[in-house]
C-alpha atoms as a PDB file:
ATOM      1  CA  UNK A   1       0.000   0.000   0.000  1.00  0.00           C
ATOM      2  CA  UNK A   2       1.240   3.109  -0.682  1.00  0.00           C
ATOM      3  CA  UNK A   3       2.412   5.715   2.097  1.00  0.00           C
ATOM      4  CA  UNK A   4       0.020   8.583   1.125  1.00  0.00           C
ATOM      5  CA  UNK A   5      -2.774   5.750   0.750  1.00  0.00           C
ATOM      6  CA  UNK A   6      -2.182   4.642   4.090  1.00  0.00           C
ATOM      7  CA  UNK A   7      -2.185   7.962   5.750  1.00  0.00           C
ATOM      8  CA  UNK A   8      -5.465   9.076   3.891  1.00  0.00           C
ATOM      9  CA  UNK A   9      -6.618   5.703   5.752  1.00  0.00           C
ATOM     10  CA  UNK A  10      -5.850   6.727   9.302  1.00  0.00           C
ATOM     11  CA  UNK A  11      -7.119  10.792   8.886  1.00  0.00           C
ATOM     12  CA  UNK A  12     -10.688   9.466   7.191  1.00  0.00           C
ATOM     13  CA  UNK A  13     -10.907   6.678  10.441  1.00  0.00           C
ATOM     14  CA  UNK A  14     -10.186   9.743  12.834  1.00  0.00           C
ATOM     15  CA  UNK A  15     -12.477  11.635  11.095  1.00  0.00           C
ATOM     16  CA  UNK A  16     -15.134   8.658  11.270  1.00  0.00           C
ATOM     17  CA  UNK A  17     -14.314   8.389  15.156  1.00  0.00           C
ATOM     18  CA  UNK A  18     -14.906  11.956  15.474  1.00  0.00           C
ATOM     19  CA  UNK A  19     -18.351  11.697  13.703  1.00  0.00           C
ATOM     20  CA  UNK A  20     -19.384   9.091  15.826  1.00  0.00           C
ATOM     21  CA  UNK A  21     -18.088  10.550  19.260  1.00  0.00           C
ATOM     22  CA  UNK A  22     -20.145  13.552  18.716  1.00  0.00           C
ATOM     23  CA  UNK A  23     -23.060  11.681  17.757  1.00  0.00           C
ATOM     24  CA  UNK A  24     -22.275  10.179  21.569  1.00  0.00           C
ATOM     25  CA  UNK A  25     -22.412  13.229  22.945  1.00  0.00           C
ATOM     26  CA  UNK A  26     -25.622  14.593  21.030  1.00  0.00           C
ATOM     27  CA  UNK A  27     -27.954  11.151  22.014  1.00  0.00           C
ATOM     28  CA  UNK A  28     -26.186  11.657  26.251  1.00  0.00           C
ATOM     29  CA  UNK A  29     -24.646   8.261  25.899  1.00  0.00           C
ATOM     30  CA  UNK A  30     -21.368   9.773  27.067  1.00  0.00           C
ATOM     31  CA  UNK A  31     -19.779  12.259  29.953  1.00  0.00           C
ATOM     32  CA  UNK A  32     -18.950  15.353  28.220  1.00  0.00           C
ATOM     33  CA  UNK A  33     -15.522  15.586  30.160  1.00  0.00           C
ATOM     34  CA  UNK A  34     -14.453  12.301  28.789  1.00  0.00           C
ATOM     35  CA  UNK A  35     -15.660  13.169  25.425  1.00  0.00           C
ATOM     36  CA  UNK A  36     -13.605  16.591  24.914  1.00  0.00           C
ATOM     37  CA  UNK A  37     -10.648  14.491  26.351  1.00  0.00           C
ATOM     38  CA  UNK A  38     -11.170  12.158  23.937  1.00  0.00           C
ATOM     39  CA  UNK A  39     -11.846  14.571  21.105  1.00  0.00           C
ATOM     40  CA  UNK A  40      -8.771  16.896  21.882  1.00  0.00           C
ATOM     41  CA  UNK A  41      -6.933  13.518  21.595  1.00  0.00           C
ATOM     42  CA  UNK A  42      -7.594  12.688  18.147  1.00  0.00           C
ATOM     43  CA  UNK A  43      -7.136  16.689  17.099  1.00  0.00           C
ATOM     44  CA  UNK A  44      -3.910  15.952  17.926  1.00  0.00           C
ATOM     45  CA  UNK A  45      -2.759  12.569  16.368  1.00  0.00           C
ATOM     46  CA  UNK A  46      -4.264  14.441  13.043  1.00  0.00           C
ATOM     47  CA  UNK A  47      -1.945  16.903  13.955  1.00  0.00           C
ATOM     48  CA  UNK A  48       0.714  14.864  14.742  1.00  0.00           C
ATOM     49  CA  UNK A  49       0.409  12.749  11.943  1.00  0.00           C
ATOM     50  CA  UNK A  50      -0.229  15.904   9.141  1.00  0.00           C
ATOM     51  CA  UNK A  51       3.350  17.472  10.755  1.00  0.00           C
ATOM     52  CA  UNK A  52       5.226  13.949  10.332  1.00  0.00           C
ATOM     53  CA  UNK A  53       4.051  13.626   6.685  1.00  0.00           C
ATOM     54  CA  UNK A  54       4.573  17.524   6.279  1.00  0.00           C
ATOM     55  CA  UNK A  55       8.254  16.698   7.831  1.00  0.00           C
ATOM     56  CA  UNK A  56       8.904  13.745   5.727  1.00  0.00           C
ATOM     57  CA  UNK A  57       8.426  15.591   2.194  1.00  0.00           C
ATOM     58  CA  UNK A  58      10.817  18.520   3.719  1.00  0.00           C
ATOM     59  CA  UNK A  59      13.232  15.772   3.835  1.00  0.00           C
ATOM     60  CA  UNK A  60      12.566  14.661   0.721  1.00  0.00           C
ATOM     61  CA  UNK A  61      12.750  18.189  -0.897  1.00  0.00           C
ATOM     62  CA  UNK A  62      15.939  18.966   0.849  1.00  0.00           C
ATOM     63  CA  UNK A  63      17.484  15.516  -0.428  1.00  0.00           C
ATOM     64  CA  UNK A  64      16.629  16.340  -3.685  1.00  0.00           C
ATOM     65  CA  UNK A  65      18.091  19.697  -3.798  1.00  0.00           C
ATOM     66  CA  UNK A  66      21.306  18.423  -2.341  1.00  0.00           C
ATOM     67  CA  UNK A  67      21.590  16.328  -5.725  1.00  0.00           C
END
């Protein structure tokens, strides 16, 4: 699989669990302090994941221009 593949993967399931936590929230299945825990949480494994692949092509670029 490729590497941009995969990471489209993971954003669109974080996306998906964000869909359904708020549904959670909206239908009182859930503790709202738990939920924006939760929530902040995958905000930042997005982030986390949209600065390593931002980072990675950096490298690349750099590597490139070195040649």
């Amino acid at each position: 699989m490729n590497f941009m593949k995969l990471i489209e993967n993971i954003l669109l399931k974080i996306k998906k669990f964000r869909k359904t936590q708020l549904r959670r929230i909206k239908n009182g299945e859930l503790s709202t302090r738990n939920s924006i825990l939760y929530l902040n949480f995958l905000t930042e494994t997005k982030n986390l994941i949209l600065n390593a692949v931002n980072l990675l092509k950096s490298q690349r670029d750099f590597i490139l221009e070195q040649k």
